[in-house]
ModelCIF file with pLDDT and N, C-alpha, C, O atoms, coordinates in Angstrom:
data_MODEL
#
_entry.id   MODEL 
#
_entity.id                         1 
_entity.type                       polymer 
_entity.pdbx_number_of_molecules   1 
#
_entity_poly.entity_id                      1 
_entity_poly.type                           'polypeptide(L)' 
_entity_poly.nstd_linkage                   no 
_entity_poly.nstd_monomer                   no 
_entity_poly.pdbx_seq_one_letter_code       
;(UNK)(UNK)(UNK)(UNK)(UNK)(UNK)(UNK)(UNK)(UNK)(UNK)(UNK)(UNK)(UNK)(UNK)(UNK)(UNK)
(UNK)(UNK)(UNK)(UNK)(UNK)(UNK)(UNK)(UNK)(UNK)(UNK)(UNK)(UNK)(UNK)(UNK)(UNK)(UNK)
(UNK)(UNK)(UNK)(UNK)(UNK)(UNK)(UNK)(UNK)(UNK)(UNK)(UNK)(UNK)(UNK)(UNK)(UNK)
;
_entity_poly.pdbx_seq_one_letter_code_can   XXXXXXXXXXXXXXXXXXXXXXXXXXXXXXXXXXXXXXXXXXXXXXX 
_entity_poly.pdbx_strand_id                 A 
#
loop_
_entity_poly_seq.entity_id 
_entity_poly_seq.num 
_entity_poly_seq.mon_id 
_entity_poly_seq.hetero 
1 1  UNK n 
1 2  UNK n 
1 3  UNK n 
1 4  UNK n 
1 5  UNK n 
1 6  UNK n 
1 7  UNK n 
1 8  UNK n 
1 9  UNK n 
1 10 UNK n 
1 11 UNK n 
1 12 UNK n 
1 13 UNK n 
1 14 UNK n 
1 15 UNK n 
1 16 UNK n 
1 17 UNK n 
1 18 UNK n 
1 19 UNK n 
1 20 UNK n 
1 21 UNK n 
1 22 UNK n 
1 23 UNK n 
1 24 UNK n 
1 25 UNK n 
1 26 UNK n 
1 27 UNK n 
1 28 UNK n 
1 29 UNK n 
1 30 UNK n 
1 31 UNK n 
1 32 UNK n 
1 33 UNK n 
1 34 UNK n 
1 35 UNK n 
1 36 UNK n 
1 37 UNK n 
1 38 UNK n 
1 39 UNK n 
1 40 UNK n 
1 41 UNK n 
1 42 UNK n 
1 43 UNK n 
1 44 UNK n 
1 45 UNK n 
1 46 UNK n 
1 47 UNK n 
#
_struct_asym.id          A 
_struct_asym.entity_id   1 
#
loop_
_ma_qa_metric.id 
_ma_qa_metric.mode 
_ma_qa_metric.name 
_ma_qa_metric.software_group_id 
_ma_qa_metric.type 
1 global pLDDT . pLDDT 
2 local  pLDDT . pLDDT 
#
_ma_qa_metric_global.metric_id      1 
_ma_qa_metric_global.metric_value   93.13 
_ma_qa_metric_global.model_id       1 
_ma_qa_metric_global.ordinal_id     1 
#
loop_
_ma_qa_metric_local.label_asym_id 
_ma_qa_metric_local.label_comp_id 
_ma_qa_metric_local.label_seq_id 
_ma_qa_metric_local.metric_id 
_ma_qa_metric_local.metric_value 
_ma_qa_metric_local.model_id 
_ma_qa_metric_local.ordinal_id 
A UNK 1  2 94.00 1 1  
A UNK 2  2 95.00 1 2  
A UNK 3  2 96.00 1 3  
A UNK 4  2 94.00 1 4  
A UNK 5  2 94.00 1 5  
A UNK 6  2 95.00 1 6  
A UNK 7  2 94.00 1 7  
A UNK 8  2 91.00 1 8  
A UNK 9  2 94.00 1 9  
A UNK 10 2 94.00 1 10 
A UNK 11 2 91.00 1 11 
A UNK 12 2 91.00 1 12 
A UNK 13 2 94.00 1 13 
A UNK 14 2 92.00 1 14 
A UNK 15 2 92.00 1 15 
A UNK 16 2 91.00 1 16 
A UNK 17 2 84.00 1 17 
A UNK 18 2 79.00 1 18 
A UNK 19 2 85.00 1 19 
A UNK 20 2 84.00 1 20 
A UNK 21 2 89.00 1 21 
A UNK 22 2 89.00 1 22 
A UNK 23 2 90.00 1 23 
A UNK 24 2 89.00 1 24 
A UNK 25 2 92.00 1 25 
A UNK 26 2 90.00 1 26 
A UNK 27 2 91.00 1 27 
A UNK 28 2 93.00 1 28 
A UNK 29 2 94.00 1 29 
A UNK 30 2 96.00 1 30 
A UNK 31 2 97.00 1 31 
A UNK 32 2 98.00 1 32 
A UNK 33 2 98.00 1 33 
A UNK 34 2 98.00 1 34 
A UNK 35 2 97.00 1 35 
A UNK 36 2 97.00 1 36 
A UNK 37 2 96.00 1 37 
A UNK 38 2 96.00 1 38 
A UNK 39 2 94.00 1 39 
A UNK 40 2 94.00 1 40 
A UNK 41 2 96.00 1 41 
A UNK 42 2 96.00 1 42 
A UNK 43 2 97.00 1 43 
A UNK 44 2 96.00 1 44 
A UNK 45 2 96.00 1 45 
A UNK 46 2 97.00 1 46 
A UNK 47 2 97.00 1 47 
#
loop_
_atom_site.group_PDB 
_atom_site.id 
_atom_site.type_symbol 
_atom_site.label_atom_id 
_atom_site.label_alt_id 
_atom_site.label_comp_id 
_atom_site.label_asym_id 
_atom_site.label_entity_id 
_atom_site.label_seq_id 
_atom_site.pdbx_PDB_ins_code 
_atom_site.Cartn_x 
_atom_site.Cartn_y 
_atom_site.Cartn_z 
_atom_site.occupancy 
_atom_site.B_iso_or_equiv 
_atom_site.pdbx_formal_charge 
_atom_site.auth_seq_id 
_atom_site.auth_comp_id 
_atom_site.auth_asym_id 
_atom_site.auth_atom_id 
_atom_site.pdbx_PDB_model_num 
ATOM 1   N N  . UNK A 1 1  ? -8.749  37.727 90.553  1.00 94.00 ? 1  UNK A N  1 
ATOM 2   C CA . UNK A 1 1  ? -7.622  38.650 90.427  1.00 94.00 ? 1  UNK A CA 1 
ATOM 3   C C  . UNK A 1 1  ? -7.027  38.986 91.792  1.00 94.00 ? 1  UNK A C  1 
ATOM 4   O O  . UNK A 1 1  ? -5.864  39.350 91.962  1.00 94.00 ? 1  UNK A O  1 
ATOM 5   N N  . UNK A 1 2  ? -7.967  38.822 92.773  1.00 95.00 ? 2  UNK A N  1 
ATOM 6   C CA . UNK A 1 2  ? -7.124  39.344 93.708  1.00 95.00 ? 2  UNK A CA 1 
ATOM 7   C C  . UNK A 1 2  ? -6.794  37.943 95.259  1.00 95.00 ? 2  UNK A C  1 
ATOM 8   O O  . UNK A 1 2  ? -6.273  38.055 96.369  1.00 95.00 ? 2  UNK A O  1 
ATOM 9   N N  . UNK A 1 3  ? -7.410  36.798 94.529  1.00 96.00 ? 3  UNK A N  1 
ATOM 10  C CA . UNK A 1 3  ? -6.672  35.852 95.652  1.00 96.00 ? 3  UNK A CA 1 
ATOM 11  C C  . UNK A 1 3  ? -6.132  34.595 94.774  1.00 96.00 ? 3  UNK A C  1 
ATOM 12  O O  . UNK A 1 3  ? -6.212  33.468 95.265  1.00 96.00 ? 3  UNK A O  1 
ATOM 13  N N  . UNK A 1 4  ? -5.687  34.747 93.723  1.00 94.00 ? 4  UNK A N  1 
ATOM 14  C CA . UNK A 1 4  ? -5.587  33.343 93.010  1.00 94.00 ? 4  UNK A CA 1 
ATOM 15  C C  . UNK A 1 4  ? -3.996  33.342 92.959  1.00 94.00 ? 4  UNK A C  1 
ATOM 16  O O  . UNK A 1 4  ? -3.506  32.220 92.838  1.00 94.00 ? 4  UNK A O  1 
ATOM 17  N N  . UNK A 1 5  ? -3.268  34.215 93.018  1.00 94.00 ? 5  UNK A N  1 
ATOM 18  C CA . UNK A 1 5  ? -1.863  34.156 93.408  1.00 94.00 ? 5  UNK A CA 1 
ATOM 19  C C  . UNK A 1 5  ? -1.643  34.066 94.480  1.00 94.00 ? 5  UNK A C  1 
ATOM 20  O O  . UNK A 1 5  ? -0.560  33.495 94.600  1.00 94.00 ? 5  UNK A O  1 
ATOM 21  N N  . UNK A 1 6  ? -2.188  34.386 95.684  1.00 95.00 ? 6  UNK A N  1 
ATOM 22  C CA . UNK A 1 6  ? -1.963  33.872 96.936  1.00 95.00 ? 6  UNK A CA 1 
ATOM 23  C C  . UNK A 1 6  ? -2.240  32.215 97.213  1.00 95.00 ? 6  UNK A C  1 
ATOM 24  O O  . UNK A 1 6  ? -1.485  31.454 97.819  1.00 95.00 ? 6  UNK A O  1 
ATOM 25  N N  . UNK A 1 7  ? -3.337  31.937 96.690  1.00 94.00 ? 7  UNK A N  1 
ATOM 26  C CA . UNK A 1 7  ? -3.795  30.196 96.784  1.00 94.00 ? 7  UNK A CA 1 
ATOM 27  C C  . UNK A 1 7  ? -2.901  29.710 96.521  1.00 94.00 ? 7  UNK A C  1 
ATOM 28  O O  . UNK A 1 7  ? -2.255  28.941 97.232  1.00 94.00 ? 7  UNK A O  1 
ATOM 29  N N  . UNK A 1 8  ? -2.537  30.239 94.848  1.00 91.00 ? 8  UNK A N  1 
ATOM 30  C CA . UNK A 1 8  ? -1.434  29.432 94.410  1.00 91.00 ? 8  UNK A CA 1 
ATOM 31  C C  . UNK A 1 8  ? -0.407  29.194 95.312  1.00 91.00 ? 8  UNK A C  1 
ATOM 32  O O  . UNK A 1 8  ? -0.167  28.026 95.614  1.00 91.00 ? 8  UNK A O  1 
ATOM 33  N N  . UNK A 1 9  ? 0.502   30.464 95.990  1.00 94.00 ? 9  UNK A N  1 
ATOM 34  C CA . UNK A 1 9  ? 1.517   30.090 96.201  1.00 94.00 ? 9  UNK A CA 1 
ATOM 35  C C  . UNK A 1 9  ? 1.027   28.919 97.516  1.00 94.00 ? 9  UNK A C  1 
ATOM 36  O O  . UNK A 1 9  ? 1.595   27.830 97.430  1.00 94.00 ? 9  UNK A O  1 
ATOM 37  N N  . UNK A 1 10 ? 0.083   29.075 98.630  1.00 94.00 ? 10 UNK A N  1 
ATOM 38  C CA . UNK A 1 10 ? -0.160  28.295 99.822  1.00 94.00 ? 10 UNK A CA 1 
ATOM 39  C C  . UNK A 1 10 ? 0.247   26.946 99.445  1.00 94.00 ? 10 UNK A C  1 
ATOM 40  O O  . UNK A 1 10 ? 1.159   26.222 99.845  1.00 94.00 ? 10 UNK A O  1 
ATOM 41  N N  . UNK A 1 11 ? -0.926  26.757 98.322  1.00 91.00 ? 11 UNK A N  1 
ATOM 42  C CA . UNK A 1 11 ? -0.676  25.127 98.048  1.00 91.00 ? 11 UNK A CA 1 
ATOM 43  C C  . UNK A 1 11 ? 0.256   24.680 97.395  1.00 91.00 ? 11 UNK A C  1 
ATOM 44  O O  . UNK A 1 11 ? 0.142   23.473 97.180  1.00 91.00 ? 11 UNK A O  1 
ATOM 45  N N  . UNK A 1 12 ? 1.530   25.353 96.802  1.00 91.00 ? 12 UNK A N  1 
ATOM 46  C CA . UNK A 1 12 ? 2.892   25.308 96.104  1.00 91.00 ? 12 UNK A CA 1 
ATOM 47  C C  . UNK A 1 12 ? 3.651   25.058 97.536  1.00 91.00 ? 12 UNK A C  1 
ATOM 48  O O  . UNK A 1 12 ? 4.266   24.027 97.809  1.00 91.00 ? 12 UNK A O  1 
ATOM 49  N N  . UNK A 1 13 ? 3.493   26.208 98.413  1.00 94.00 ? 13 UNK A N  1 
ATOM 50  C CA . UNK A 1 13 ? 4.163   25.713 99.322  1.00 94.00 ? 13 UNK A CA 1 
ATOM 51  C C  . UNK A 1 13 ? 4.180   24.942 100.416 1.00 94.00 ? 13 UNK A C  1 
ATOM 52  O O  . UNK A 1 13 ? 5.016   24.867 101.316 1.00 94.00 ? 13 UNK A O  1 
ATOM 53  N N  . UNK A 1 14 ? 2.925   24.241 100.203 1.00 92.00 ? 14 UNK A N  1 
ATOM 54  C CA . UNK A 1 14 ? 2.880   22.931 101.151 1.00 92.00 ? 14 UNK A CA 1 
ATOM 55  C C  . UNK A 1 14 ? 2.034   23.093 102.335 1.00 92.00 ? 14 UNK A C  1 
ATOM 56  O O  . UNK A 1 14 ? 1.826   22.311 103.262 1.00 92.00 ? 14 UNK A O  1 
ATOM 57  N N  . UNK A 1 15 ? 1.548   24.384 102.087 1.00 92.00 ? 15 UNK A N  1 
ATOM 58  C CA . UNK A 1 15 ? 0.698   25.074 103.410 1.00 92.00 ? 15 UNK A CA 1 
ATOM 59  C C  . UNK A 1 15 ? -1.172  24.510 103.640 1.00 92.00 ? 15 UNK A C  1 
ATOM 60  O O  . UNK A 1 15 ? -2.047  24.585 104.503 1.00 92.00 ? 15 UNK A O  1 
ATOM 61  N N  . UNK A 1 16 ? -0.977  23.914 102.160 1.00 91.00 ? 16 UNK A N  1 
ATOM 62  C CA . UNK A 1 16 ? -2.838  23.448 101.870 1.00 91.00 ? 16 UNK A CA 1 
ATOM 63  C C  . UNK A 1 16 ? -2.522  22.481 101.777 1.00 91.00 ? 16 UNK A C  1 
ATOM 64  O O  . UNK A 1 16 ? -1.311  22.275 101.703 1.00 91.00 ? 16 UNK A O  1 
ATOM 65  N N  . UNK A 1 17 ? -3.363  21.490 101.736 1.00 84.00 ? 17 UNK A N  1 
ATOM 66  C CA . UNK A 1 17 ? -3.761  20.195 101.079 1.00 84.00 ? 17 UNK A CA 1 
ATOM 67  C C  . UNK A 1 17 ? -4.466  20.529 99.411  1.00 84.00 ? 17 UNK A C  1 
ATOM 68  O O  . UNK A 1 17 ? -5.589  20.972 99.169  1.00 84.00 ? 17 UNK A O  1 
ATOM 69  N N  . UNK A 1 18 ? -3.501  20.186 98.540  1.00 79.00 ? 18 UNK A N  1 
ATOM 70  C CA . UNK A 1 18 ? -3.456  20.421 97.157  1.00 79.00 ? 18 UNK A CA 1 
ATOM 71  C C  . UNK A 1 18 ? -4.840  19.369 96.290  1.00 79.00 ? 18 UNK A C  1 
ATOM 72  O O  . UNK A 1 18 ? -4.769  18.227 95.835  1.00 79.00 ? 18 UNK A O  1 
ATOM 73  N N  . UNK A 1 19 ? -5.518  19.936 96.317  1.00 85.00 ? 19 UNK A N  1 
ATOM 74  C CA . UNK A 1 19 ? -6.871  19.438 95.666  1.00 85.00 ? 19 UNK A CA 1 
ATOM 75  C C  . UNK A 1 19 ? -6.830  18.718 94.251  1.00 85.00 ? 19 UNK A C  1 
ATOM 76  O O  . UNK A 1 19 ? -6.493  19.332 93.239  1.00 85.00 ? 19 UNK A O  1 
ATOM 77  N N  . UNK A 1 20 ? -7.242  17.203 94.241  1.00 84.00 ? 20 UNK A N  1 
ATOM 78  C CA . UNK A 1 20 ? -6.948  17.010 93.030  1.00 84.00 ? 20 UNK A CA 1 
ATOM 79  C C  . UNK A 1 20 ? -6.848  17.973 91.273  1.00 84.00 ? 20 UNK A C  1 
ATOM 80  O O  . UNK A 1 20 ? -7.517  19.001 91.168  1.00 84.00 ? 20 UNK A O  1 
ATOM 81  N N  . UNK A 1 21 ? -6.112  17.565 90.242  1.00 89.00 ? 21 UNK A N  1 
ATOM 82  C CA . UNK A 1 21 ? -6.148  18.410 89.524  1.00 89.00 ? 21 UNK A CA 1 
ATOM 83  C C  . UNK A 1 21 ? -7.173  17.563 88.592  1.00 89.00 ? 21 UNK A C  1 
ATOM 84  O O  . UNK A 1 21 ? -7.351  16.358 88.410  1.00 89.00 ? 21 UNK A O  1 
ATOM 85  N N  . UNK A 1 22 ? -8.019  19.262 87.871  1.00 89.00 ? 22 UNK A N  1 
ATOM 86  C CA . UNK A 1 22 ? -9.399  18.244 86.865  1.00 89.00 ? 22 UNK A CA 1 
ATOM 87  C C  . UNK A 1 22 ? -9.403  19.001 85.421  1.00 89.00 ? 22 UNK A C  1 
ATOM 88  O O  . UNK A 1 22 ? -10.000 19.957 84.926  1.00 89.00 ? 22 UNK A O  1 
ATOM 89  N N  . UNK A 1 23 ? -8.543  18.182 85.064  1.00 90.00 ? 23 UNK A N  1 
ATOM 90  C CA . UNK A 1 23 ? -8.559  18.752 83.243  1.00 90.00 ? 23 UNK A CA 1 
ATOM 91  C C  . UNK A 1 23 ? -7.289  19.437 82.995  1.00 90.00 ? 23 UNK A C  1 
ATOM 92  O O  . UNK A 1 23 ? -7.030  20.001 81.931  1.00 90.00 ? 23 UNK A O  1 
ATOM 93  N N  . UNK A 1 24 ? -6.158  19.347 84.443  1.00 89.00 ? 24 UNK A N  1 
ATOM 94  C CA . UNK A 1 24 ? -4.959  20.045 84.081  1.00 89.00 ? 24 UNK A CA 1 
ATOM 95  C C  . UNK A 1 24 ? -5.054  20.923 85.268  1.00 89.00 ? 24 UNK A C  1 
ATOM 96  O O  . UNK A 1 24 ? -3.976  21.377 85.653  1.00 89.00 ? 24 UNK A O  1 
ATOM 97  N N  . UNK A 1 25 ? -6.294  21.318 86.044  1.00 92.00 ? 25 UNK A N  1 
ATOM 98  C CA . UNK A 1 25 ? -6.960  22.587 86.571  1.00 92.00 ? 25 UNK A CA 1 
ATOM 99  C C  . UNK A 1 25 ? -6.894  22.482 87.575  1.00 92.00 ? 25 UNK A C  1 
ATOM 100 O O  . UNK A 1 25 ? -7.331  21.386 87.927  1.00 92.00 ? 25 UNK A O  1 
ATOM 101 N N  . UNK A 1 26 ? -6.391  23.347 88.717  1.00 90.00 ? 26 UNK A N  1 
ATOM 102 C CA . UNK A 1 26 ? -6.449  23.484 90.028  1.00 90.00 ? 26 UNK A CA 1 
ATOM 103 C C  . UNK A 1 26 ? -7.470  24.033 90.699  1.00 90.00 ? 26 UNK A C  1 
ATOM 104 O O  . UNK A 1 26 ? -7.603  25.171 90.248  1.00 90.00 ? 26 UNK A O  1 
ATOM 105 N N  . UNK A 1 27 ? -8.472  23.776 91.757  1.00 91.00 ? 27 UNK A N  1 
ATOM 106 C CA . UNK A 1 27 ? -9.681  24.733 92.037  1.00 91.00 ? 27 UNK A CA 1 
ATOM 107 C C  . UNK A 1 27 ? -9.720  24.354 93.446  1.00 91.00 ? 27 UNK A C  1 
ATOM 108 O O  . UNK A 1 27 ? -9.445  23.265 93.950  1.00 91.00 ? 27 UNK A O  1 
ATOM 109 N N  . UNK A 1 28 ? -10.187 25.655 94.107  1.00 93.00 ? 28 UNK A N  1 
ATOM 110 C CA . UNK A 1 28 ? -10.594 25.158 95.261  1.00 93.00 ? 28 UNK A CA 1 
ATOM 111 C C  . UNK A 1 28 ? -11.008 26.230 95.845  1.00 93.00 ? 28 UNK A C  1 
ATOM 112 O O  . UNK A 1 28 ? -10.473 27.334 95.739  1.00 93.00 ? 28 UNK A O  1 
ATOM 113 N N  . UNK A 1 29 ? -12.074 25.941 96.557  1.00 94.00 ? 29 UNK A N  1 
ATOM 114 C CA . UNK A 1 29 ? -13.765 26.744 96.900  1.00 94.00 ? 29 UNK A CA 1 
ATOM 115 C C  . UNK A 1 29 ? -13.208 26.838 98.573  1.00 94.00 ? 29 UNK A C  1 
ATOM 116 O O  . UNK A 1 29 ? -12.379 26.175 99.196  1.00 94.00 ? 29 UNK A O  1 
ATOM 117 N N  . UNK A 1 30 ? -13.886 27.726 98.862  1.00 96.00 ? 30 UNK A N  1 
ATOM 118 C CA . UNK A 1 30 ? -14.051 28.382 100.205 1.00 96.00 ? 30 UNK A CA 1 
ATOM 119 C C  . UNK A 1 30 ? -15.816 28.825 100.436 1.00 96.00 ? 30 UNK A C  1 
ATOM 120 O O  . UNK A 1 30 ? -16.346 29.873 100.067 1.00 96.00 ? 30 UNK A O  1 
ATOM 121 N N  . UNK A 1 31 ? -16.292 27.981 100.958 1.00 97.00 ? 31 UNK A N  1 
ATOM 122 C CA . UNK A 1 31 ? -17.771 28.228 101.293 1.00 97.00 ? 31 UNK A CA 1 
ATOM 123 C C  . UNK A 1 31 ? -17.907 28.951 102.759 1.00 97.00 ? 31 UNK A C  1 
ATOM 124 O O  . UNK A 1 31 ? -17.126 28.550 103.622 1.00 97.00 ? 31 UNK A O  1 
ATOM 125 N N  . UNK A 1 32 ? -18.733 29.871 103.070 1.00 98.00 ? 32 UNK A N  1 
ATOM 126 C CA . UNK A 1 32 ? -18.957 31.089 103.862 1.00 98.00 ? 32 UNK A CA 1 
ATOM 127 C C  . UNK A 1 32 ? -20.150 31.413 104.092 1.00 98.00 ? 32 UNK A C  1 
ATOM 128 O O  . UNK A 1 32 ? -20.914 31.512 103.132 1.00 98.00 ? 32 UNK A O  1 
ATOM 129 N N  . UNK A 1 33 ? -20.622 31.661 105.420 1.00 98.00 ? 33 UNK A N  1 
ATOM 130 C CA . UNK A 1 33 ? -21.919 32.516 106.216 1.00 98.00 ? 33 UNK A CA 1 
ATOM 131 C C  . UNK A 1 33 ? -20.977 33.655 106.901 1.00 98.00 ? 33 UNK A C  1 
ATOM 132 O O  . UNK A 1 33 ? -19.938 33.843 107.534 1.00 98.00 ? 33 UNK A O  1 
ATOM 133 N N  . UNK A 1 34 ? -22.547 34.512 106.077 1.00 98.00 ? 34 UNK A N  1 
ATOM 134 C CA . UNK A 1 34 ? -21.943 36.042 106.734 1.00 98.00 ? 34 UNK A CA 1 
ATOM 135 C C  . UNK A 1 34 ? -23.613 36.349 107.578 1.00 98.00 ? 34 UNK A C  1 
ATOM 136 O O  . UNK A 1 34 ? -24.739 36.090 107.154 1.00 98.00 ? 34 UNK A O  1 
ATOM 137 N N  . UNK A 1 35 ? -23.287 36.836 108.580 1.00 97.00 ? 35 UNK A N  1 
ATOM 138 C CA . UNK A 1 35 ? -23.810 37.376 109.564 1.00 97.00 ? 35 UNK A CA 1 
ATOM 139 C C  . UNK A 1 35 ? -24.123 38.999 109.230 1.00 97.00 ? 35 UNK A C  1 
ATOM 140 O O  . UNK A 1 35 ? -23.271 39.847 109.494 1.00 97.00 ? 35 UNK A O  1 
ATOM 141 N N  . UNK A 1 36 ? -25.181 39.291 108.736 1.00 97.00 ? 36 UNK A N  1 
ATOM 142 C CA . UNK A 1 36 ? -25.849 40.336 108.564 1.00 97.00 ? 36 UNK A CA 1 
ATOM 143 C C  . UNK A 1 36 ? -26.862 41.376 109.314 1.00 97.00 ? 36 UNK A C  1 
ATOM 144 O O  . UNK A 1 36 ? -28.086 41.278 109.403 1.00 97.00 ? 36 UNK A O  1 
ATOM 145 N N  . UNK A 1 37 ? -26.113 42.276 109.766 1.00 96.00 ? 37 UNK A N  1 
ATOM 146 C CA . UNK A 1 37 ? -26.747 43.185 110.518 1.00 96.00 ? 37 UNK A CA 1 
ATOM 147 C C  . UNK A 1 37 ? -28.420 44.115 110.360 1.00 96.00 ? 37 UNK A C  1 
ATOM 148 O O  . UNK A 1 37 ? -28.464 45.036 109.545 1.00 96.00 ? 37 UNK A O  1 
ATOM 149 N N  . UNK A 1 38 ? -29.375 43.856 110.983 1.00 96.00 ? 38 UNK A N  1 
ATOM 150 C CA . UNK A 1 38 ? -30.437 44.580 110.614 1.00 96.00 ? 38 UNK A CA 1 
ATOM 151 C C  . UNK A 1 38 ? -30.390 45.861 110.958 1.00 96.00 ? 38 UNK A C  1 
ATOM 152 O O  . UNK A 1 38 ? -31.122 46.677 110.399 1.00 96.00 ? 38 UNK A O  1 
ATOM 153 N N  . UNK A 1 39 ? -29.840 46.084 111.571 1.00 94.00 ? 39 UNK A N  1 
ATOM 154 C CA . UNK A 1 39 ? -28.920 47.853 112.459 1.00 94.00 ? 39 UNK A CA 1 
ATOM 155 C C  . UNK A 1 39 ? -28.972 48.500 111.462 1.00 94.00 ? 39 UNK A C  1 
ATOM 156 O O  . UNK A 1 39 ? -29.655 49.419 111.010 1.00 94.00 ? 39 UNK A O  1 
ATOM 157 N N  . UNK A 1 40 ? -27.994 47.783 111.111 1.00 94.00 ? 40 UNK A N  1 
ATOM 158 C CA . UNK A 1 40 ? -27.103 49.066 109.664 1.00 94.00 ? 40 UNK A CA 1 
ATOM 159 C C  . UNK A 1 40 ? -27.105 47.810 108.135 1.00 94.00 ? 40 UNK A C  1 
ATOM 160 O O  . UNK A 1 40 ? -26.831 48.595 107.228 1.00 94.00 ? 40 UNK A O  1 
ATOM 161 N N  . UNK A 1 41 ? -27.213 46.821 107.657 1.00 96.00 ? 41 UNK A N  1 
ATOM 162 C CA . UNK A 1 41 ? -27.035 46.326 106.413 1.00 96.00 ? 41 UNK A CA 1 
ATOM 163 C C  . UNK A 1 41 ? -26.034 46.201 106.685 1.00 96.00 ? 41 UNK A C  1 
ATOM 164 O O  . UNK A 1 41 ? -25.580 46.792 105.705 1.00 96.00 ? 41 UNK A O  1 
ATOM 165 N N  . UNK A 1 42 ? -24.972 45.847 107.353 1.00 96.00 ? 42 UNK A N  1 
ATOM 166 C CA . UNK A 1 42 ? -23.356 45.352 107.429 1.00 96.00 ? 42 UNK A CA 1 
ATOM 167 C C  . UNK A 1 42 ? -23.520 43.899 107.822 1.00 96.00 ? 42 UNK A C  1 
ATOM 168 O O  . UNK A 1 42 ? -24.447 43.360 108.426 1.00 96.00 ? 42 UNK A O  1 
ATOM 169 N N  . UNK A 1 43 ? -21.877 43.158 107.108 1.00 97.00 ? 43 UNK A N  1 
ATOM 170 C CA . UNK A 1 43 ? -21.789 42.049 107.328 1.00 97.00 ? 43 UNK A CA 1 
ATOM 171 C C  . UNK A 1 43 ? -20.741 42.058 109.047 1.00 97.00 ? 43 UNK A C  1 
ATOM 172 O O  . UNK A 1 43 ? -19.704 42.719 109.104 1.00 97.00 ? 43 UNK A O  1 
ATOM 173 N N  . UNK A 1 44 ? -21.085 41.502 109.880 1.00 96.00 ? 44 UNK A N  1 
ATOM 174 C CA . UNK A 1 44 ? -20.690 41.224 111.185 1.00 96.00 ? 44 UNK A CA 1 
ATOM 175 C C  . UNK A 1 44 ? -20.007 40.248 111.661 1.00 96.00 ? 44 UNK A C  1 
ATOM 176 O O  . UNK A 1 44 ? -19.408 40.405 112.725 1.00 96.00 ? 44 UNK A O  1 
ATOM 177 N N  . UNK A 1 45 ? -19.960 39.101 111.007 1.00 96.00 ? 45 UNK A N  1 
ATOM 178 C CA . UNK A 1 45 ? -19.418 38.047 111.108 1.00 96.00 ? 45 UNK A CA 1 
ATOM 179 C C  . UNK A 1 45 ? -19.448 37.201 110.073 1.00 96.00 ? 45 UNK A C  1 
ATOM 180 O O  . UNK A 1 45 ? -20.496 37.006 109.458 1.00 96.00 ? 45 UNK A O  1 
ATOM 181 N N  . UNK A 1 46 ? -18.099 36.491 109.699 1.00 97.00 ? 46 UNK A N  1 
ATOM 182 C CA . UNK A 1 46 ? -17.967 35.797 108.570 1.00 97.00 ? 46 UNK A CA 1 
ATOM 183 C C  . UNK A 1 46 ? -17.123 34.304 108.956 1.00 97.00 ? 46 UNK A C  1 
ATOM 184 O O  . UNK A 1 46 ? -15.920 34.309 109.218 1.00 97.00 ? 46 UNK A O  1 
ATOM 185 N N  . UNK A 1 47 ? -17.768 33.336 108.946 1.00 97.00 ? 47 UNK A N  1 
ATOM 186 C CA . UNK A 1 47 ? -17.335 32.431 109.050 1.00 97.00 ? 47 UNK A CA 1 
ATOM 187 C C  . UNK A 1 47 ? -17.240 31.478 107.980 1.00 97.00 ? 47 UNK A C  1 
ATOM 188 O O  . UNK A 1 47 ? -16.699 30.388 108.170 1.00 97.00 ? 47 UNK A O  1 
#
């Protein structure tokens, strides 16, 4: 709900490389390490 209209428009507008479509279906993953603080339980870095 809150990033699938933004994707959309990126790769509508030519800004992504548009990921094949599978079953009609557009998808595309963003894999992530977050850097977790023993301080406080906060995430610190997200790459």
């Amino acid at each position: 709900a809150i990033m699938t209209k933004f994707v959309h428009d990126e790769v509508a507008a030519g800004r992504c490389a548009a990921p094949a479509p599978v079953d009609g279906k557009t998808s595309i993953k963003v894999d992530m390490v977050v850097l977790v603080s023993a301080a406080n339980g906060e995430a610190v870095k997200i790459v």
